[in-house]
Protein backbone atom coordinates (compact mmCIF):
# COMPACT_ATOMS: atom_id res chain seq x y z
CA UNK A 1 -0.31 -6.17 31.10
CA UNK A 2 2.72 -4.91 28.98
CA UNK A 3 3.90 -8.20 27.38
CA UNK A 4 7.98 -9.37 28.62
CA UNK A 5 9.49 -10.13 25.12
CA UNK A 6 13.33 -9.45 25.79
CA UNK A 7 15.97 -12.79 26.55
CA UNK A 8 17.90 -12.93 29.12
CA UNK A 9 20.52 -10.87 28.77
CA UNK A 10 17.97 -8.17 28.43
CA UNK A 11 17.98 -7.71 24.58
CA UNK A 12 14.84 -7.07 22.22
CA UNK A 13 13.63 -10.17 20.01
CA UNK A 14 15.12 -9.98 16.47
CA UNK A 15 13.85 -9.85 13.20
CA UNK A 16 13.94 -12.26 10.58
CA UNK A 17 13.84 -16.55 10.57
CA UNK A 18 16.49 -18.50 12.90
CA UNK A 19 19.78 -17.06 11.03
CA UNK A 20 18.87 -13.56 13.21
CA UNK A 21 18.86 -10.32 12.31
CA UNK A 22 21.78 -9.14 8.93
CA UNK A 23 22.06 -6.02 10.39
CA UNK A 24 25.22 -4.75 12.45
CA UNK A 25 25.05 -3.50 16.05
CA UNK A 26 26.77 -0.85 14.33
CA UNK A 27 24.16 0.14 12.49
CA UNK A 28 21.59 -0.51 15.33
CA UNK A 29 23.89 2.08 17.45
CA UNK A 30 24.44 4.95 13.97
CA UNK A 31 20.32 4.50 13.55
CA UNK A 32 20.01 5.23 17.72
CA UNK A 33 22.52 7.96 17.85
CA UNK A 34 20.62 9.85 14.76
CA UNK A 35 17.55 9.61 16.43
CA UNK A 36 18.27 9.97 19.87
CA UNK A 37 20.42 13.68 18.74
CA UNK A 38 16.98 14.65 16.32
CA UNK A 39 14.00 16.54 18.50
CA UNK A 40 12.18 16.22 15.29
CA UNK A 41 11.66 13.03 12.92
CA UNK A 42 10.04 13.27 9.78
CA UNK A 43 8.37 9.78 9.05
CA UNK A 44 7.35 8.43 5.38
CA UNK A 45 6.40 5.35 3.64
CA UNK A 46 5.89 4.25 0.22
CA UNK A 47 2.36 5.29 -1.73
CA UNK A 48 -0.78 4.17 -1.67
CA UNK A 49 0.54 2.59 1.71
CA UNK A 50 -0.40 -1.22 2.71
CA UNK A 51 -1.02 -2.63 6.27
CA UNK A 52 2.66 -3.14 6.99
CA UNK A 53 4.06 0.35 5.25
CA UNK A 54 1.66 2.56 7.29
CA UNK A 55 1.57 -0.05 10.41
CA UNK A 56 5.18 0.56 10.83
CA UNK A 57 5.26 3.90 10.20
CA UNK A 58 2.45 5.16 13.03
CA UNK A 59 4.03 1.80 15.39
CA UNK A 60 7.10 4.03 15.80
CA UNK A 61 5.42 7.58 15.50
CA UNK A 62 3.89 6.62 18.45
CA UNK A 63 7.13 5.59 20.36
CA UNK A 64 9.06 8.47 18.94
CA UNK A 65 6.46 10.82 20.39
CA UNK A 66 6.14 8.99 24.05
CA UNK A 67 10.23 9.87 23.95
CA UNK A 68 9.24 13.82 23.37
CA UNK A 69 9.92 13.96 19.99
CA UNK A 70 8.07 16.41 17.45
CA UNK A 71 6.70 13.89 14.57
CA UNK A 72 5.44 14.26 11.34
CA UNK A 73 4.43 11.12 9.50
CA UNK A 74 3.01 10.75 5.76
CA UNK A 75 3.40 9.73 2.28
CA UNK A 76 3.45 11.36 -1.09
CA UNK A 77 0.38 10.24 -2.61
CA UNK A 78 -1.05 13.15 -5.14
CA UNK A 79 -4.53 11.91 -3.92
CA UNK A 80 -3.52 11.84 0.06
CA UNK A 81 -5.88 9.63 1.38
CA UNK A 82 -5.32 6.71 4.13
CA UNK A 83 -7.09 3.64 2.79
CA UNK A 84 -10.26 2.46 3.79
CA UNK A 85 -9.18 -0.68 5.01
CA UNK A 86 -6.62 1.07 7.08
CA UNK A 87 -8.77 3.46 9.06
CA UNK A 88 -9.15 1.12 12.10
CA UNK A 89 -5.57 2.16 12.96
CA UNK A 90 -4.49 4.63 15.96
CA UNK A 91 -2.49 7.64 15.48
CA UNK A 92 -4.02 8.85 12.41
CA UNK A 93 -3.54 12.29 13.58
CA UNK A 94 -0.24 12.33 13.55
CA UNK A 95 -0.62 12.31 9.33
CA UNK A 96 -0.06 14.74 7.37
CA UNK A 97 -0.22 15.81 3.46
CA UNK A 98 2.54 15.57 1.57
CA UNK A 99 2.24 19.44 0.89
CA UNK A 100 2.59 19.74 5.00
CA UNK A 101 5.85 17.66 5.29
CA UNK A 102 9.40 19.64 6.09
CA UNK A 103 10.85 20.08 2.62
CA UNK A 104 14.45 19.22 3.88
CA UNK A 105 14.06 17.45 7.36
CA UNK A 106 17.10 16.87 9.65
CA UNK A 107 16.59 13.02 9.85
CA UNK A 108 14.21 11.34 8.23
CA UNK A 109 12.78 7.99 8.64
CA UNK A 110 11.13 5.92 5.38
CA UNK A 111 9.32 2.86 5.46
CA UNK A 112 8.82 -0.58 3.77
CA UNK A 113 9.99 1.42 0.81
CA UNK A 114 12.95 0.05 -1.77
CA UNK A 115 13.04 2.91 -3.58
CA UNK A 116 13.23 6.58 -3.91
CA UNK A 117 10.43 6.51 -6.61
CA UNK A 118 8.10 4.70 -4.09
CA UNK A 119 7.69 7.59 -1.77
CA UNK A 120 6.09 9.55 -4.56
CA UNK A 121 5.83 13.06 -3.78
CA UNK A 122 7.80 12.93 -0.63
CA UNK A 123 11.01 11.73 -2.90
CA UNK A 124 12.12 15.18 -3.46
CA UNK A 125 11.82 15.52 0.17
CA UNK A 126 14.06 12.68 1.44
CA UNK A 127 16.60 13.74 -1.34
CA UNK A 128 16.93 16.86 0.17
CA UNK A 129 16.89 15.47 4.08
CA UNK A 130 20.42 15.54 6.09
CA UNK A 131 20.02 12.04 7.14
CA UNK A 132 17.37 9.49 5.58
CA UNK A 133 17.50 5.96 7.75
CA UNK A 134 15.83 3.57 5.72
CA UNK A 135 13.52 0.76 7.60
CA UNK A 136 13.18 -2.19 5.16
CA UNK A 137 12.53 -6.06 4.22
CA UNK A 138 12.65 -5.71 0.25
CA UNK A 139 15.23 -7.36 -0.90
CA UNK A 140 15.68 -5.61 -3.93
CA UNK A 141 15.56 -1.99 -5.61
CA UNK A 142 18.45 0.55 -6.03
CA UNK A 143 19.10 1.34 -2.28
CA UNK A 144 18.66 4.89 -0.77
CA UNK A 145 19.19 6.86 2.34
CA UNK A 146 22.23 7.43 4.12
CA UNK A 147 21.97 4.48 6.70
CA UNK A 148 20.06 0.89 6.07
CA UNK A 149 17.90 -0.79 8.72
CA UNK A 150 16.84 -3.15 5.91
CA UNK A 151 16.61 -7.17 6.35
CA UNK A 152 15.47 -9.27 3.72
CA UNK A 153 15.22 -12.44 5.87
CA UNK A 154 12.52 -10.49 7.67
CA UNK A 155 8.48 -10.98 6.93
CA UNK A 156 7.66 -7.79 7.19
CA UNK A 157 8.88 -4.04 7.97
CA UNK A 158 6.58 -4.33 11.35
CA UNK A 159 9.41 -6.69 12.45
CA UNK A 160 12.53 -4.28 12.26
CA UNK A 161 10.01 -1.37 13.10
CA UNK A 162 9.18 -3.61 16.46
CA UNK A 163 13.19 -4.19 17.18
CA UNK A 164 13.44 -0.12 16.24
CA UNK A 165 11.00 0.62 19.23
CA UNK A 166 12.33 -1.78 21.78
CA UNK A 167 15.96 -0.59 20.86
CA UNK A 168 14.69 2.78 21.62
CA UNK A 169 13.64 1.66 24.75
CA UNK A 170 9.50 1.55 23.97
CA UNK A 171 7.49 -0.61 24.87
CA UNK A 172 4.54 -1.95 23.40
CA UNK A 173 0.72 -0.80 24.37
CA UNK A 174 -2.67 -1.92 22.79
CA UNK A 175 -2.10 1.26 19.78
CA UNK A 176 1.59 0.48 19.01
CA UNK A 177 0.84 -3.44 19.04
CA UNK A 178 -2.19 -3.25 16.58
CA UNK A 179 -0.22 -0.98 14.00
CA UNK A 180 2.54 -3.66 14.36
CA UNK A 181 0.08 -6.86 14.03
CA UNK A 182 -1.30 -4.87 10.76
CA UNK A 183 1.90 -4.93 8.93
CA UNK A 184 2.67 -8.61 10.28
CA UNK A 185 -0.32 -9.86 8.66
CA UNK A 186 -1.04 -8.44 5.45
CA UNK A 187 2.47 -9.23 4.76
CA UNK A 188 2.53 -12.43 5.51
CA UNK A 189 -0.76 -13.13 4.18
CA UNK A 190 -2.56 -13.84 7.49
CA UNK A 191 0.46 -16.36 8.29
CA UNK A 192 -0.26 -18.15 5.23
CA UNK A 193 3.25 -17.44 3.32
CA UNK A 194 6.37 -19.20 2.68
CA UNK A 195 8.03 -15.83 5.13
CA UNK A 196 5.81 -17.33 8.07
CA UNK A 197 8.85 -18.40 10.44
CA UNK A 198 8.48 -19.41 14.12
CA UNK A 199 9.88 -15.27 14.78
CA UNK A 200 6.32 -13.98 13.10
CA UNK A 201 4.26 -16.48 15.51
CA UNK A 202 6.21 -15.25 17.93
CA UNK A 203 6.47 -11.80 17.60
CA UNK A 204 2.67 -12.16 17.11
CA UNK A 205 1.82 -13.61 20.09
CA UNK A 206 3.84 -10.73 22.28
CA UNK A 207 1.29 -8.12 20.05
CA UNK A 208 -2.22 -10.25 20.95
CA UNK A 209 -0.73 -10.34 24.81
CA UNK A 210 -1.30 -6.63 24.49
CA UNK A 211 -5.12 -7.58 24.02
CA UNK A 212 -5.63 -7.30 20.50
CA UNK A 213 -8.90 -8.86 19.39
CA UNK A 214 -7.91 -10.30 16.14
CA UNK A 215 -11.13 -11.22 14.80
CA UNK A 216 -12.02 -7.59 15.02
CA UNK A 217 -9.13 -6.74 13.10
CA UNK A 218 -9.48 -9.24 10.41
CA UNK A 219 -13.07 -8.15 9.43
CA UNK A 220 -11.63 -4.90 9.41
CA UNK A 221 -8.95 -6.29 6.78
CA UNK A 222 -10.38 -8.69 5.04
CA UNK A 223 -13.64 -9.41 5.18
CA UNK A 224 -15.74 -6.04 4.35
CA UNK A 225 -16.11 -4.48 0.95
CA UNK A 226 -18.06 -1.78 -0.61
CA UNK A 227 -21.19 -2.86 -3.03
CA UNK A 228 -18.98 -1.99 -6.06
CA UNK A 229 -15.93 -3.87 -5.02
CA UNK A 230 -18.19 -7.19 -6.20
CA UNK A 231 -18.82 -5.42 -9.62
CA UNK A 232 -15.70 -4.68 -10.37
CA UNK A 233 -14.14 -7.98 -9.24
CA UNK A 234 -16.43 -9.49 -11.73
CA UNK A 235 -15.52 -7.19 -14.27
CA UNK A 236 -11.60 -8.49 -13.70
CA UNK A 237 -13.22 -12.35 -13.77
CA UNK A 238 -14.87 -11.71 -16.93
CA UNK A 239 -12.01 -11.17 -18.88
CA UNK A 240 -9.45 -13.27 -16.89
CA UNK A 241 -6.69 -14.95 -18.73
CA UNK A 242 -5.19 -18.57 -18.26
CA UNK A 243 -1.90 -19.09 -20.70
CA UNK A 244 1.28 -21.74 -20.04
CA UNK A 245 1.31 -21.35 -16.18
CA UNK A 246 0.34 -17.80 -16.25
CA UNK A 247 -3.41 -16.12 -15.36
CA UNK A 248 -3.84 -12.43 -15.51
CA UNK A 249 -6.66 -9.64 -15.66
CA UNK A 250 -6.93 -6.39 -15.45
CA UNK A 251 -8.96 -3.81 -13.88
CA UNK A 252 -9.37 -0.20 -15.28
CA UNK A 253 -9.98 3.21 -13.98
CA UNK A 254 -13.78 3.04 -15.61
CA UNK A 255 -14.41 -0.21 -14.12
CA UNK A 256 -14.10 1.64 -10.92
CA UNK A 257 -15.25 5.06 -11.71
CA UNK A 258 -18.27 2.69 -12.59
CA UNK A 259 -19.38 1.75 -9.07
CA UNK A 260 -17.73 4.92 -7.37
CA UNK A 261 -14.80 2.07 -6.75
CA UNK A 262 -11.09 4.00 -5.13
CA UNK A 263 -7.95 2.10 -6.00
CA UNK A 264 -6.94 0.87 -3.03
CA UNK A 265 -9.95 -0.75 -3.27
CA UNK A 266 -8.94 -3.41 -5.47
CA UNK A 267 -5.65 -4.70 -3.78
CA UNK A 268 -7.26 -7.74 -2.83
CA UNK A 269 -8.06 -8.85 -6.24
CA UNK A 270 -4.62 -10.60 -6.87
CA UNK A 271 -6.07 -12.89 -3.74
CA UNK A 272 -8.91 -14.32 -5.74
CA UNK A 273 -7.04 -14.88 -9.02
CA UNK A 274 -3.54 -16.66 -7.71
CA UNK A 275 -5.82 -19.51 -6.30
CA UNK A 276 -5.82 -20.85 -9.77
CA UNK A 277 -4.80 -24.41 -9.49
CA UNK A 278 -3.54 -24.43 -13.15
CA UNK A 279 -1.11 -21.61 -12.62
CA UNK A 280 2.30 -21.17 -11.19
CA UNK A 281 2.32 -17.22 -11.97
CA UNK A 282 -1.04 -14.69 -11.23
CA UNK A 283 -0.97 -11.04 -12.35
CA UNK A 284 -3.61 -7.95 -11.96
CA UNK A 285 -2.75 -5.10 -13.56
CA UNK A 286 -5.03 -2.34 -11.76
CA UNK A 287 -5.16 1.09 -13.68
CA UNK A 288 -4.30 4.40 -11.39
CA UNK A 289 -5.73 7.96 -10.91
CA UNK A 290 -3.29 8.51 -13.49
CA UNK A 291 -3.74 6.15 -15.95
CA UNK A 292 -0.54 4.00 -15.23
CA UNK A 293 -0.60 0.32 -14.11
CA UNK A 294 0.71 -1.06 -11.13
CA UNK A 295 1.04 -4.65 -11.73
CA UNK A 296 1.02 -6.80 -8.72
CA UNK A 297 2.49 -10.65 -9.41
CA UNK A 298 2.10 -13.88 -7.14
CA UNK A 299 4.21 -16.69 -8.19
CA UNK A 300 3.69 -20.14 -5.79
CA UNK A 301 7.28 -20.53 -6.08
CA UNK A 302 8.80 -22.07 -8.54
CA UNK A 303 9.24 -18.48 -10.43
CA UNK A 304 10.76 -15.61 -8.63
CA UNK A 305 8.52 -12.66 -10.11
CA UNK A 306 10.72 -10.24 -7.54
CA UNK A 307 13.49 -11.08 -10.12
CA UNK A 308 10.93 -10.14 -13.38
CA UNK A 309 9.22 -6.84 -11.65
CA UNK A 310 13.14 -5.98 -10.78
CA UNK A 311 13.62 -5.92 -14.20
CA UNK A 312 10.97 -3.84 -15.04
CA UNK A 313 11.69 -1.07 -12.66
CA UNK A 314 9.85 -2.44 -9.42
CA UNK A 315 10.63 -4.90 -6.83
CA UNK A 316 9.08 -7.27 -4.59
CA UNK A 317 10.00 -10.36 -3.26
CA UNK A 318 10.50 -14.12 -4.56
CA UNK A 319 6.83 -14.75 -4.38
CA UNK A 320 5.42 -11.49 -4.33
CA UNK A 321 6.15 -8.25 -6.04
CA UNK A 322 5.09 -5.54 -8.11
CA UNK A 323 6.09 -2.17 -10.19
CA UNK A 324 4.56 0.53 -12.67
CA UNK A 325 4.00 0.16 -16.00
CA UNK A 326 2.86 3.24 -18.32
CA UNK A 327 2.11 1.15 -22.01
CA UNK A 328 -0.65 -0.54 -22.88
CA UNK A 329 -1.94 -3.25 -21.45
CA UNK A 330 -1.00 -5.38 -24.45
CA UNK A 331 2.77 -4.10 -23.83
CA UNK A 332 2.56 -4.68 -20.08
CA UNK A 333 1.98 -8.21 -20.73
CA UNK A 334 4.29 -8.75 -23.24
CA UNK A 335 7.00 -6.99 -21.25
CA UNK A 336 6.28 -8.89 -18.59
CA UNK A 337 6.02 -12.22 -19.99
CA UNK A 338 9.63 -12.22 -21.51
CA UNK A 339 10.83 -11.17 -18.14
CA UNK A 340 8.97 -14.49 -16.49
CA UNK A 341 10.50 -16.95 -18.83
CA UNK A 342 14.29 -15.44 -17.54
CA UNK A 343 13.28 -15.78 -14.01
């Protein structure tokens, strides 16, 4: 049974807490026009995608191709590979490489991405697109694309990307509800975070009406894990770090390579360390395929580690955010510890 989720007056549910969605009808109506002139959308989100960047994404693949739309969907990872954890999702087919996207699309489509840099190999791509609608919840980075669906009040991209679809006039089935219900709950950390308003329950509740099983999709999330992922994550233990408020590790490309270990392997690392009761602050920094660190940071609230990763060329959110680092890992820290005591 397809779910009834408008009001009244026949309008979709919006995003965000109480205050409603920050983003003009105006916009709503640009975003509509763009799409509704395109017969072909090029969809991207940022690299090494998460459950709400690539839920989003294939969510509203899947509506733009039920309206006859020609769709390509991807993102620029040099190592194009959709994560492990994320291979439960429909409408995998509709990926493609990065190699395989239109070099200079009509419209194009990016999402939970702040930045330009985030969309990795597909950056050079959007640059060069006519029209680049950005679909966002990050409240900071330098801003791209030529029109903003962004809304920082919202929990997650799957909740603009779910207004996106009823605006367009979908409707959601089993395939377009799970992709949304991905993004809505890794990002709000199985409804555990502070961003957990009565619109996510909601909004939930219209994607299990579809007949999601969620215990099916939580094993698939959360609780499986290659052999190796226990090696390494005792590797990380090992040489964990507690310091004025602060704990930190660090996993390296040859702890991984060790146990056959991908990256995206390790996200949920930063899980196990920020239960530390003696720290406000938690940091992993987790080595790449290229050698650089991405350094994911947790704060519990009292230190708004968007604010420090913002400063070091990433972004993130109050609680929760993240960005590259190519020194050492003695300079990462260091870096990122003066950035902590300003925020």
């Amino acid at each position: 049974m397809t779910p009834d989720v408008r009001d009244r007056a026949g309008r979709p549910p919006r995003a965000g807490s109480g205050a409603g969605c920050g983003i003009p009808e105006g916009t709503w109506n640009r975003a509509l026009r763009l799409i509704g002139e395109a017969d072909e959308v090029a969809l991207a989100c940022h690299v090494s995608p998460d459950g709400d960047a690539l839920g989003s994404m294939l969510a509203v693949a899947f509506t733009l191709r039920s309206m006859g739309k020609r769709v390509t969907a991807s993102f620029g990872d040099r190592h194009f590979a959709v994560p492990r954890l994320l291979r439960f999702l429909p409408g995998q087919e509709m990926l493609v490489p990065p190699e395989e996207f239109p070099a200079a699309p009509g419209l194009m489509i990016t999402f939970d991405s702040s930045t330009f840099e985030r969309l990795g190999l597909l950056s050079d791509n959007a640059a060069r697109a006519g029209e680049v609608i950005v679909v966002d919840h990050h409240p900071s980075g330098a801003g791209f694309g030529t029109l903003g669906l962004i809304d920082a009040h919202a929990a997650a991209t799957a909740m603009l990307a779910e207004q996106l679809i009823y605006r367009l006039g979908g409707r959601l089935d089993r395939d377009i509800a799970l992709c949304l219900y991905a993004g809505l709950v890794t990002d709000t950390g199985s409804f555990r975070y502070s961003s957990t308003t009565p619109a996510v329950h909601q909004m939930a509740a219209r994607l299990v009406a579809t007949g999601l099983r969620t215990d099916e999709i939580a094993r698939e999330l959360w609780d499986r894990s290659p052999f190796g992922y226990l090696k390494v994550l005792a590797a990380a233990l090992e040489r964990v770090t507690l310091e004025d408020g602060l704990v930190w590790t660090y996993v390296t490309r040859v702890d991984r390579a060790a146990h056959g270990l991908p990256y995206a392997e390790i996200e949920g690392i930063i899980d196990v360390v920020r239960r530390t009761d003696e720290a406000e602050v938690a940091v992993v920094l987790k080595e790449d395929d290229e050698g650089s660190w991405q350094v994911s940071t947790r704060s519990k609230g009292a230190v708004d580690v968007g604010a420090a990763c913002a400063a070091l060329g990433g972004g993130g959110h109050h609680n929760a955010a993240g960005y590259t680092s190519h020194g050492t890992v003695e300079d990462t820290m260091a870096a990122l510890r003066r950035e902590l005591g300003k925020a």
